[in-house]
Protein backbone atom coordinates (compact mmCIF):
# COMPACT_ATOMS: atom_id res chain seq x y z
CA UNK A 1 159.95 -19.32 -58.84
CA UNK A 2 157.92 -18.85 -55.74
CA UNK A 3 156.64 -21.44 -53.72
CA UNK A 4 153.37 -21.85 -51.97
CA UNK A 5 155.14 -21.36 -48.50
CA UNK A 6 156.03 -17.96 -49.78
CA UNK A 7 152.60 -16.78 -50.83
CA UNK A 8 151.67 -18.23 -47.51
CA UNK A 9 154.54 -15.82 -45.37
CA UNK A 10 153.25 -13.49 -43.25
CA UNK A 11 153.60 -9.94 -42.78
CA UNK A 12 155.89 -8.39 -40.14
CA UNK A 13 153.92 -6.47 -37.93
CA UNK A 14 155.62 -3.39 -39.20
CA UNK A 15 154.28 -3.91 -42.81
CA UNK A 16 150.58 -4.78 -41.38
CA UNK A 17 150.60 -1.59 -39.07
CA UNK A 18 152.61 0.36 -42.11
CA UNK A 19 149.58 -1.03 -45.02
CA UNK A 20 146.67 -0.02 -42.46
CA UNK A 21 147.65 2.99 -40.94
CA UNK A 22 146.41 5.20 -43.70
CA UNK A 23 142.66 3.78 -43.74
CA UNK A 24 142.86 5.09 -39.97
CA UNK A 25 143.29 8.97 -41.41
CA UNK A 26 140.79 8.06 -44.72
CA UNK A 27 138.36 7.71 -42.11
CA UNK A 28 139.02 10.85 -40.33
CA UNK A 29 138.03 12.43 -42.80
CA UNK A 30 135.27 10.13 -44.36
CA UNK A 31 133.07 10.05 -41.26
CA UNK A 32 132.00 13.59 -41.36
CA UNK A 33 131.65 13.66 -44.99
CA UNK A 34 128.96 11.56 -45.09
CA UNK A 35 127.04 12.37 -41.89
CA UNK A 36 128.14 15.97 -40.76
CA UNK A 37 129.50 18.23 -43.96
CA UNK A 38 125.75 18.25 -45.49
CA UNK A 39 124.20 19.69 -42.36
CA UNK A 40 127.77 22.00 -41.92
CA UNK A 41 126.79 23.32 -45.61
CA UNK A 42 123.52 24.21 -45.01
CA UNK A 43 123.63 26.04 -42.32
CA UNK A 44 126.76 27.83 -43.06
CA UNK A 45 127.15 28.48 -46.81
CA UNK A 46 124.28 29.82 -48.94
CA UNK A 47 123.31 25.99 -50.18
CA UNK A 48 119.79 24.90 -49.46
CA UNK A 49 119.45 21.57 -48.30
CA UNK A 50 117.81 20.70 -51.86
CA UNK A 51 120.79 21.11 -53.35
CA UNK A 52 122.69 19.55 -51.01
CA UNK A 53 120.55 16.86 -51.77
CA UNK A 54 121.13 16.68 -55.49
CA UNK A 55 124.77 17.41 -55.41
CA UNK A 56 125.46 14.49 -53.13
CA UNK A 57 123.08 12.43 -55.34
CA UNK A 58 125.02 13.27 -58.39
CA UNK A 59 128.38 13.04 -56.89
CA UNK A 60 127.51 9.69 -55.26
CA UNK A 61 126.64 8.75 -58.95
CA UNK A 62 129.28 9.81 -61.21
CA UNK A 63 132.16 8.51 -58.21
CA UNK A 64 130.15 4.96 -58.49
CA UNK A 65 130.99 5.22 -62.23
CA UNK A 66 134.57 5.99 -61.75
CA UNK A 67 135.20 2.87 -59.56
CA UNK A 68 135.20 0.48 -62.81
CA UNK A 69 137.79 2.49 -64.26
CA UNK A 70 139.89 2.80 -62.01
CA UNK A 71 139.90 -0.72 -60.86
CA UNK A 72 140.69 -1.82 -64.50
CA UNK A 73 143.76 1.26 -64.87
CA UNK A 74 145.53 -0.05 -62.24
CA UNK A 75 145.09 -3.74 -63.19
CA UNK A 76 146.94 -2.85 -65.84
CA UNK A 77 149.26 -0.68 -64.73
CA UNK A 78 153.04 -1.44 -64.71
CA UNK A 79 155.93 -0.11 -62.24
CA UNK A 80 158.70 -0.74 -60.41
CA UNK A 81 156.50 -0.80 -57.62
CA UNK A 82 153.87 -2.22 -58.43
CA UNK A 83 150.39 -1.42 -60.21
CA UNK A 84 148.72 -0.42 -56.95
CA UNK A 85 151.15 1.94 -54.78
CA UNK A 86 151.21 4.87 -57.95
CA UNK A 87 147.63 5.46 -57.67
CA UNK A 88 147.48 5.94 -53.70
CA UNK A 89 150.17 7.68 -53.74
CA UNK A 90 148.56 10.42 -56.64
CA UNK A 91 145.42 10.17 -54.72
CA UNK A 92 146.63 12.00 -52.09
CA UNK A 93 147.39 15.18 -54.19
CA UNK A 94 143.48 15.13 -54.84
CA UNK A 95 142.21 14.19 -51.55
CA UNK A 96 144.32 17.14 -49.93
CA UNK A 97 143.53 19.80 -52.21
CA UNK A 98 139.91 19.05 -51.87
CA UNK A 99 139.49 18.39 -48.45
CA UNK A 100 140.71 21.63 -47.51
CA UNK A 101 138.80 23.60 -49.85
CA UNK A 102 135.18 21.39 -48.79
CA UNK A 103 135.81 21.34 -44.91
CA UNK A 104 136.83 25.22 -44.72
CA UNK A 105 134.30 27.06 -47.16
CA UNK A 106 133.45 30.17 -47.07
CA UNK A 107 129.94 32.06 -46.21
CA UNK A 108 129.57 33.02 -49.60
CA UNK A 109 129.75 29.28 -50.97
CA UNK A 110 127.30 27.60 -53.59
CA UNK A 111 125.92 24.67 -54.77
CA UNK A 112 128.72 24.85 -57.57
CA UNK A 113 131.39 24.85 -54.90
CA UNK A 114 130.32 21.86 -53.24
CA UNK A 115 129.75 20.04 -55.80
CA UNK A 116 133.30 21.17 -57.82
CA UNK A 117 134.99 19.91 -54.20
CA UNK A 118 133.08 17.07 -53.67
CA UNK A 119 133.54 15.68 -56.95
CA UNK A 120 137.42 15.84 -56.71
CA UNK A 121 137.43 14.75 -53.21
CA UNK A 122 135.34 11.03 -54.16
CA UNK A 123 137.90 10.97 -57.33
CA UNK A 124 140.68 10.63 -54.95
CA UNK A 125 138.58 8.51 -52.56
CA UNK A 126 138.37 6.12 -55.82
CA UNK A 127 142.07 6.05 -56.46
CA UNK A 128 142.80 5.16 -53.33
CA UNK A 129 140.30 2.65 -52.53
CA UNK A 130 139.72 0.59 -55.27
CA UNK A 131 143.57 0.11 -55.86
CA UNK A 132 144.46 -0.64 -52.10
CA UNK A 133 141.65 -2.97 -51.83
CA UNK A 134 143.34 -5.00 -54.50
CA UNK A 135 147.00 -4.45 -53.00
CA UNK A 136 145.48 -5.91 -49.74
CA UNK A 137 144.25 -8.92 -51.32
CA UNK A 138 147.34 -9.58 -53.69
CA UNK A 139 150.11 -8.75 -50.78
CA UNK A 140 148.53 -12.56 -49.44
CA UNK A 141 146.63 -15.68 -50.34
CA UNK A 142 146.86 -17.62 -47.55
CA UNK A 143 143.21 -17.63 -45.87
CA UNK A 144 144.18 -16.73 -42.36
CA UNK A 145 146.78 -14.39 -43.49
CA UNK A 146 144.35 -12.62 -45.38
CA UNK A 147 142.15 -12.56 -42.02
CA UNK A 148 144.45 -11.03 -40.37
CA UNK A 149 145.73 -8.35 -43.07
CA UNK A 150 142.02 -7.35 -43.28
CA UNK A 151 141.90 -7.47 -39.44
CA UNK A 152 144.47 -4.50 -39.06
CA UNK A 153 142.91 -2.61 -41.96
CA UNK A 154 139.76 -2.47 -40.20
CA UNK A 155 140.97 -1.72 -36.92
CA UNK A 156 142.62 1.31 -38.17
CA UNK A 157 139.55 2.43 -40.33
CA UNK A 158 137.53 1.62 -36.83
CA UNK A 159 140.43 4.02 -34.80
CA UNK A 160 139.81 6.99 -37.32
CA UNK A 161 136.01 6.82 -37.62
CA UNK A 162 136.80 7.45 -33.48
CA UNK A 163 139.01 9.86 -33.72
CA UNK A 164 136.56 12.37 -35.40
CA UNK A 165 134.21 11.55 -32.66
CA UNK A 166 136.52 12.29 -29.75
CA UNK A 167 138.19 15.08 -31.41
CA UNK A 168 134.89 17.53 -30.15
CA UNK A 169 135.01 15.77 -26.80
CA UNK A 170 138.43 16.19 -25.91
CA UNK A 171 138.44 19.83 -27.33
CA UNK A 172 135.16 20.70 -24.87
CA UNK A 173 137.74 19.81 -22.00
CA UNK A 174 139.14 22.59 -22.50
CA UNK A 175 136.80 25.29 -24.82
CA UNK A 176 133.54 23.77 -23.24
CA UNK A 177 132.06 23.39 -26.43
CA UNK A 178 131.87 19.75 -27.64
CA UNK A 179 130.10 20.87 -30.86
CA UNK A 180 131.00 19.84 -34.30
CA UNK A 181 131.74 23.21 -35.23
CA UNK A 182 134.01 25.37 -38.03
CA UNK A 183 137.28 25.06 -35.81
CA UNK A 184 137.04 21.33 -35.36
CA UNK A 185 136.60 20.40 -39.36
CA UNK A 186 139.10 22.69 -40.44
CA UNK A 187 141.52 20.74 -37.80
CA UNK A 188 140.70 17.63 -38.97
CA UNK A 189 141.80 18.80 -42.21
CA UNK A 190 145.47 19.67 -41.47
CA UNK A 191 145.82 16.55 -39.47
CA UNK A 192 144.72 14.45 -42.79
CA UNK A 193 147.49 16.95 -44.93
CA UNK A 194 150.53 16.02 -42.46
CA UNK A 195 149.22 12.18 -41.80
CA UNK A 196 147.84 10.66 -44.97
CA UNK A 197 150.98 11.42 -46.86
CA UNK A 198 153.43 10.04 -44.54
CA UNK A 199 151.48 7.11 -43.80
CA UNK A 200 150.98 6.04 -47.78
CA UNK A 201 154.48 6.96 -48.18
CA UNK A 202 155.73 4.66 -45.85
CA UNK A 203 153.11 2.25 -46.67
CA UNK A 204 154.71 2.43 -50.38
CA UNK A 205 158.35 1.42 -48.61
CA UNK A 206 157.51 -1.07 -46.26
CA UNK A 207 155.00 -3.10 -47.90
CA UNK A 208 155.48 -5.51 -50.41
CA UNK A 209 153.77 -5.07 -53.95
CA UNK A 210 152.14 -8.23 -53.71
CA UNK A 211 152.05 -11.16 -56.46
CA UNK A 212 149.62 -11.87 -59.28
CA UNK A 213 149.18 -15.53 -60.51
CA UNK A 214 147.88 -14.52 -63.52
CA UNK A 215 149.99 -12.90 -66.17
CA UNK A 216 147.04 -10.99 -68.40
CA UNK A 217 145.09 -8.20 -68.17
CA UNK A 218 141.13 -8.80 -68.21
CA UNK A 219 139.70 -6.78 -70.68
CA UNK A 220 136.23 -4.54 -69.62
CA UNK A 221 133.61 -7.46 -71.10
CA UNK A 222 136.05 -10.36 -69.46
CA UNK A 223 135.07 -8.43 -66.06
CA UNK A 224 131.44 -8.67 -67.01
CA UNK A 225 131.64 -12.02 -67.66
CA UNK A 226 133.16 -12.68 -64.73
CA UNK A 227 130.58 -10.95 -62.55
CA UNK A 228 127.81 -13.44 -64.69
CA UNK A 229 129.28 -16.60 -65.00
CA UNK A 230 131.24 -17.15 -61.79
CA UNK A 231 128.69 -18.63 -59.79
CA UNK A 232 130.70 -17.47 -56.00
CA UNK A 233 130.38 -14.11 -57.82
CA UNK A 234 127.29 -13.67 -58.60
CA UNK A 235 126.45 -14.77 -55.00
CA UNK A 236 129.03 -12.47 -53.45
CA UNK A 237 127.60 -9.51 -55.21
CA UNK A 238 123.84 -10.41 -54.54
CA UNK A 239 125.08 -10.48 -50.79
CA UNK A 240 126.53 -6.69 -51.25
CA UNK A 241 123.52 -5.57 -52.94
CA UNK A 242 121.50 -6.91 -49.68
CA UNK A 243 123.92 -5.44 -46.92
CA UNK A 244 124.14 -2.27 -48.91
CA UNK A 245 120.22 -1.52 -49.02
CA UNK A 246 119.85 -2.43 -45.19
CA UNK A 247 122.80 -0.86 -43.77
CA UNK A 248 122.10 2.49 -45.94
CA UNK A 249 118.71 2.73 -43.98
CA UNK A 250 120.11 2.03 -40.84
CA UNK A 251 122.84 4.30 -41.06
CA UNK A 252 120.64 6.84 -42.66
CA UNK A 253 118.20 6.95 -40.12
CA UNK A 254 120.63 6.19 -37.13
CA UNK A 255 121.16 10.06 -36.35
CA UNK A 256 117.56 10.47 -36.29
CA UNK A 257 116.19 7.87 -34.36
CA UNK A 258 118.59 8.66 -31.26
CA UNK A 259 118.39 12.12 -31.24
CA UNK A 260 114.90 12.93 -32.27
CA UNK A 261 112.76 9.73 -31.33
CA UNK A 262 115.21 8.58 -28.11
CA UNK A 263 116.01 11.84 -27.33
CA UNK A 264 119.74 11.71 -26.50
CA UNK A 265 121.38 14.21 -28.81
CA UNK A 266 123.65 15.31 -26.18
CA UNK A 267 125.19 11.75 -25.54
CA UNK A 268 125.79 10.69 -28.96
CA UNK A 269 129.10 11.42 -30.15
CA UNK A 270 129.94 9.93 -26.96
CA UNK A 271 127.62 6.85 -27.99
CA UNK A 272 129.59 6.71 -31.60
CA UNK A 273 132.98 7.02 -29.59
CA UNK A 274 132.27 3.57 -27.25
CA UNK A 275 131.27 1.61 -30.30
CA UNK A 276 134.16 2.86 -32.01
CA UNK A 277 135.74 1.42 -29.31
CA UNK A 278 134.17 -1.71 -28.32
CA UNK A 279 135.05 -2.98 -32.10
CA UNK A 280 138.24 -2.27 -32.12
CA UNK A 281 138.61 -3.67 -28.44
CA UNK A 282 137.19 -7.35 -29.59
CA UNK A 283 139.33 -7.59 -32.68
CA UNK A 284 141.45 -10.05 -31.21
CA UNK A 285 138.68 -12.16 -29.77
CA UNK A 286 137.55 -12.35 -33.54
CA UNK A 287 140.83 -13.11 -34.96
CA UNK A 288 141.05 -16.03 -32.59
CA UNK A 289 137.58 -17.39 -33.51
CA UNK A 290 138.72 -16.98 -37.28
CA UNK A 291 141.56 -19.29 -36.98
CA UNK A 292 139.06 -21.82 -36.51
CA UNK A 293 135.80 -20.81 -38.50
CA UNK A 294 135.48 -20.33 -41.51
CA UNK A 295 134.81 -16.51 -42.25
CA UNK A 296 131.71 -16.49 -44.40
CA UNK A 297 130.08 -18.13 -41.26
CA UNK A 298 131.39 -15.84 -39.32
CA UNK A 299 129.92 -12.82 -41.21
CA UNK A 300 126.97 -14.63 -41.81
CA UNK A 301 126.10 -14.95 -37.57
CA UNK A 302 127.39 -11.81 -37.06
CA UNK A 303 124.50 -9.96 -39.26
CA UNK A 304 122.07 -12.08 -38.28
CA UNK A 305 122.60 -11.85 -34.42
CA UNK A 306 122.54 -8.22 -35.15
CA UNK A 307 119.77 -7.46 -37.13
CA UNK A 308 117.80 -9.59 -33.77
CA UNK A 309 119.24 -7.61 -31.64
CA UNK A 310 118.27 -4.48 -32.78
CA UNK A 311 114.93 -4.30 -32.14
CA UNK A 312 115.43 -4.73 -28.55
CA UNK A 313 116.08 -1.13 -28.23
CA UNK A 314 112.29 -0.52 -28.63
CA UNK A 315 110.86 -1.75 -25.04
CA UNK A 316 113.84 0.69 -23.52
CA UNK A 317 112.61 3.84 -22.09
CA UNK A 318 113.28 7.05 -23.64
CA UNK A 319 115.24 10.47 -22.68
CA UNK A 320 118.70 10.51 -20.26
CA UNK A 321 117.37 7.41 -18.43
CA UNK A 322 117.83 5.16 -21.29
CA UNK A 323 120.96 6.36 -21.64
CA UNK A 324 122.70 3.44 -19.86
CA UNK A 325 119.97 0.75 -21.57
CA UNK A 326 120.95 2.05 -24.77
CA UNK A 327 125.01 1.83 -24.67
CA UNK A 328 124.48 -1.68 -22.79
CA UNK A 329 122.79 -3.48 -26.11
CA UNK A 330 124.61 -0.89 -28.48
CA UNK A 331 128.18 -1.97 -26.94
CA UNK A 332 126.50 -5.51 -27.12
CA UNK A 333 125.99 -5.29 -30.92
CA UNK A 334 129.47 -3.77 -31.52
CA UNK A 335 131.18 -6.48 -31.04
CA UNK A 336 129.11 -8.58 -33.46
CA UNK A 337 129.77 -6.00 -36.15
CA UNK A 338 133.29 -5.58 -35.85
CA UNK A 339 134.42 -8.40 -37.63
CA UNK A 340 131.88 -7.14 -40.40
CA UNK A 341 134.60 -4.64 -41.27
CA UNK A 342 137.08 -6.68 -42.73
CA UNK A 343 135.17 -9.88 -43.50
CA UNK A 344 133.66 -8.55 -47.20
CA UNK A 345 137.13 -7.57 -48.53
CA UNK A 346 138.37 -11.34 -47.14
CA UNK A 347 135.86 -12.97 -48.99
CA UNK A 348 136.05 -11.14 -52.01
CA UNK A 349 139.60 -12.31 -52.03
CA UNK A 350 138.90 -15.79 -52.10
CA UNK A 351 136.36 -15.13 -54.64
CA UNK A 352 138.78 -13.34 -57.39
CA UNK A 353 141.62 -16.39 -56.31
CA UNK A 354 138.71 -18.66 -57.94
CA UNK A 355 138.13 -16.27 -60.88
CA UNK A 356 141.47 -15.80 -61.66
CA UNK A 357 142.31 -19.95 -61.51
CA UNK A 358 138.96 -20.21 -63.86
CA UNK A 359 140.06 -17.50 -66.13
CA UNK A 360 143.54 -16.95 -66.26
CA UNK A 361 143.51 -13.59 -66.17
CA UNK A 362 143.98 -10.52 -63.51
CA UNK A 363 141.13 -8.64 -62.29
CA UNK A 364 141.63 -7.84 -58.75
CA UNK A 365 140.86 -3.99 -59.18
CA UNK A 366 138.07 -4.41 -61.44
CA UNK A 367 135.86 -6.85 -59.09
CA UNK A 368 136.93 -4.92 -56.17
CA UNK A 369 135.85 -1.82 -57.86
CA UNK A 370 132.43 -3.61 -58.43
CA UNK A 371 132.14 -4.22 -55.05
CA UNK A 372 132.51 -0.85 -53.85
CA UNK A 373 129.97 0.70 -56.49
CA UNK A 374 127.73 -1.57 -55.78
CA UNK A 375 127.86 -0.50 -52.19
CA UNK A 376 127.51 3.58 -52.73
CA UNK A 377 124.37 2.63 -55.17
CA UNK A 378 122.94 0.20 -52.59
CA UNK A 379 123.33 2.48 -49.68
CA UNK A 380 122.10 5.22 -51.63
CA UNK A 381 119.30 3.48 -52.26
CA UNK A 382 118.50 2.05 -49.22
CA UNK A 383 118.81 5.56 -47.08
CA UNK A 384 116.26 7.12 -49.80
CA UNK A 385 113.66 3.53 -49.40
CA UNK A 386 113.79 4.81 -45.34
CA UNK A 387 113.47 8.14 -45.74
CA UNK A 388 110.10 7.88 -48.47
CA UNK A 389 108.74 5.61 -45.53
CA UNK A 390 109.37 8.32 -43.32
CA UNK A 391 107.68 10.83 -45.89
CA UNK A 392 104.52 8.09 -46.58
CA UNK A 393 104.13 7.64 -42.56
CA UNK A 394 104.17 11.70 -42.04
CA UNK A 395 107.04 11.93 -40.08
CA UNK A 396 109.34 15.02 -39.47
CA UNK A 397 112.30 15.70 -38.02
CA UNK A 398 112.29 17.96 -34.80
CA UNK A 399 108.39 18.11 -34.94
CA UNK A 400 106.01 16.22 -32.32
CA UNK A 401 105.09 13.21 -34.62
CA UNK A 402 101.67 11.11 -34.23
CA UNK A 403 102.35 7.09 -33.61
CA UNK A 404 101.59 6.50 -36.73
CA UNK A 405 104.68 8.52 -37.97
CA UNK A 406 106.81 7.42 -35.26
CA UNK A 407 105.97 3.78 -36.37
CA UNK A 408 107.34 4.69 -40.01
CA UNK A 409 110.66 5.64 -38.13
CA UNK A 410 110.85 2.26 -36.67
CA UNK A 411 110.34 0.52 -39.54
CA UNK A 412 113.03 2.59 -41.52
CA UNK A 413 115.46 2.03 -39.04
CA UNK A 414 114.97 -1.45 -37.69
CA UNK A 415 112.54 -3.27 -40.19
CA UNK A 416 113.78 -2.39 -43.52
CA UNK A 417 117.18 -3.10 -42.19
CA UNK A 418 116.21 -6.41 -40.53
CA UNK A 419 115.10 -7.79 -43.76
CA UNK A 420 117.87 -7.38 -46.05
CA UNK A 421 120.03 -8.48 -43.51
CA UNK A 422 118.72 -11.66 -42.49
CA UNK A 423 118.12 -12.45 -46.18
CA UNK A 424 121.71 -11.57 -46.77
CA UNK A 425 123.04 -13.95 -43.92
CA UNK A 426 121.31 -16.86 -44.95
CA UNK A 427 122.71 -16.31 -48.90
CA UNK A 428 126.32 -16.10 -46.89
CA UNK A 429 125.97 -18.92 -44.18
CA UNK A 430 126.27 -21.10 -47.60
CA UNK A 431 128.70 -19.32 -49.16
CA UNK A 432 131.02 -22.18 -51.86
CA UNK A 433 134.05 -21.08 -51.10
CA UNK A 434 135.21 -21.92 -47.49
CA UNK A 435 139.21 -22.72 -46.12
CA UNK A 436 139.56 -26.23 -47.19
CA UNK A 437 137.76 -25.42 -51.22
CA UNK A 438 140.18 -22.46 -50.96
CA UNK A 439 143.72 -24.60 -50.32
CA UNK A 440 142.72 -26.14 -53.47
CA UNK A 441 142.18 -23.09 -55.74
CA UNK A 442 145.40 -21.88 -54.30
CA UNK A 443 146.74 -25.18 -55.15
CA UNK A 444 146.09 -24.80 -58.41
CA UNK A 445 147.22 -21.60 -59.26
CA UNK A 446 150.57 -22.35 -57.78
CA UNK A 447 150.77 -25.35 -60.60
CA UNK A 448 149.82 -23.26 -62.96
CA UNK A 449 152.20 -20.24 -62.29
CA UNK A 450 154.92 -23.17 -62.01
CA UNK A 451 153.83 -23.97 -65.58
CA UNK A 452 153.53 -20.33 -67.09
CA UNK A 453 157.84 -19.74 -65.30
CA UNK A 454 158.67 -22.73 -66.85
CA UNK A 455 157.68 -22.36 -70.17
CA UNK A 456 158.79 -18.47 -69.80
CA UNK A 457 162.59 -20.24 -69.13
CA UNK A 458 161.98 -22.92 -72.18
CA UNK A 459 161.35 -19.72 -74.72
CA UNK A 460 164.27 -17.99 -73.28
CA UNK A 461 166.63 -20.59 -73.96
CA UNK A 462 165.51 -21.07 -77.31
């Protein structure tokens, strides 16, 4: 039998860089998925941007559905290695088939061809974040060793969200086009077909499965009840729900407002590149602080100082002189949301070691799954609330707008956010479950494995 000091032991620092190397190359790819492929498609294929529109919509949909199911496959899934490493590992045959297909289409494409890509593409996006978001959280219990598992992960995911934005840079050194272009998507593409699979590979190796405390499987209504009666839960998910609807109008309405209203389309991939960054840059500051906070506080400040901040943007002037005013409180709010990027999973984690001690049973992929629809409906949602504003208020993109329109901009992309943020800090500054509640859980679960070996040894004998 294990004991608590070895749930406790920390990873080598070849296991953490092996586990979060591949979210680094998921998010090559994942960046321009969601903000440059529907543009790409539009004006290079024969899809009108309604049916972009509806074919994202739909896809968006029917992957949020999948998430469930996967989750509760690989919770009960049972290998040599593990339940989790199978299904990144087969995700990668789907993810590479469709990736090149989506990011290299031809003139002639349709609606049908997006959509038959797209749908494949978020099916492997499913099986390989649902089950490694559960991996990540069983490979550890301790509280700062989860912190600092989640810590790598979202460094990585922070290094590949930059490395699609300084791909076009560094390539204009030397074509003098700094475009997001044909040439530069398609490249992305063969680096993700050499990387991702040596990276999950490896991850497979090096990496340890992990260790449930709970011998069952939870059944599909156990996870409901779950979600309902688990008080930390319920709370957990009510805070997703409220970061999802702010951040999708922020992030929705991000391109818009800097480009069209600011009027710096030229300087913002390099914008995107020095937040990219700054968050990566400050991750150690934040691990620091985390060995001596408790996280939910943590993610709590760190929304609410940003959502402040935010509006500050709006007594900056506008055009290439606000160019320097701009990166100065952008860099500024960077480093409050980098900790934001690991900080959900972490909690969730301490949430599902409580769920499991209540119930007894295993449901790590499930609840994580739950999460991350929640999230792509939420988002969803809250990019389409902005964008009706927009509509209502009259605004259009690339037009000369009145101030009544432009005001419907800023309150899509700083007030709408603002609101569900704030709201959602206050719900986590009191999160139940902090460090010392969660050495007790863990506590508790180690008595109770102890109990469940024990008795396994009794029958044996017998």
């Amino acid at each position: 039998m294990k004991s608590n000091s070895d749930v406790a032991k920390k990873l080598t620092v070849i296991q953490l860089l092996a586990f979060g190397f591949p979210a680094m190359t998921h998010a090559l790819i994942a960046s321009p998925i969601y903000a440059i492929l529907p543009a790409f498609y539009a004006a290079n294929t024969t899809v009108t941007l309604a049916e972009i529109g509806i074919v994202a919509a739909v896809s968006r949909i029917i992957d949020a559905l999948a998430d469930p199911v996967i989750g509760f496959l690989s919770d009960r899934t049972r290998t040599r290695i593990g339940p989790r490493k199978p299904w990144t590992l087969a995700a990668i045959v789907l993810c590479a088939t469709a990736i090149v297909n989506l990011f290299s289409p031809p003139h002639t494409a349709t609606w049908l061809y997006f959509f038959v890509w797209s749908q494949i593409m978020y099916a492997g996006f499913t099986m390989f974040e649902v089950p490694r978001s559960a991996w990540g959280s069983e490979i550890s219990r301790d509280y700062h060793e989860r912190s600092r598992i989640g810590l790598f992960v979202a460094a990585f995911n922070i290094a590949g969200s930059l490395s699609f934005y300084a791909l076009p840079v560094l390539l204009g050194v030397l074509t003098g086009d700094r475009t997001i272009n044909a040439g530069v998507l398609k490249d992305v593409s063969y680096i993700y077909l050499v990387l991702m699979p040596i990276g999950l590979i490896t991850a497979a190796i090096v990496v340890p499965q992990g260790r449930k405390v709970a011998s069952g499987s939870a059944k599909i209504l156990e996870v409901l009840k779950s979600a309902l009666k688990r008080p930390p839960l319920r709370l957990f998910y009510l805070i997703t729900i409220l970061w999802g609807l702010g951040q999708g109008s922020f992030v929705g309405v991000s391109y818009i407002f800097y480009t069209d209203y600011m009027g710096l389309a030229d300087y913002f991939p390099l914008m995107m590149g020095l937040l990219f960054v700054t968050e990566i840059c400050v991750l150690p500051i934040w691990s620091r602080v985390l060995k001596r906070f408790d996280r939910h506080r943590i993610w709590a400040l760190c929304m609410g100082i940003g959502a402040c901040l935010a509006p500050l943007v709006l007594i900056l002037p506008r055009g290439v002189e606000a160019l320097g005013p701009v990166i100065g409180l952008a860099l500024v709010r960077s480093f409050f949301t980098s900790p934001t990027n690991f900080l959900p999973g972490a909690v969730l984690g301490d949430v599902i070691d409580y769920d499991t001690w209540k119930s007894g049973s295993n449901k790590a992929g499930n609840l994580f799954a739950i999460q991350m629809v929640l999230i792509k409906i939420t988002m969803a949602t809250g990019g389409a609330i902005a964008f009706v504003v927009m509509d209502r208020f009259g605004y259009r993109v690339g037009h000369p707008n009145s101030e009544t329109a432009t005001l419907g901009l800023k309150i899509a992309y700083l007030g709408i956010p603002a609101i569900f943020h704030l709201a959602m800090a206050g719900l986590c500054w009191n999160f139940p479950i902090d460090r010392r509640r969660h050495r007790a859980i863990l506590r508790r679960l180690e008595v109770r494995t102890a109990a469940a070996s024990a008795q396994t040894v009794v029958s044996q004998a017998i």
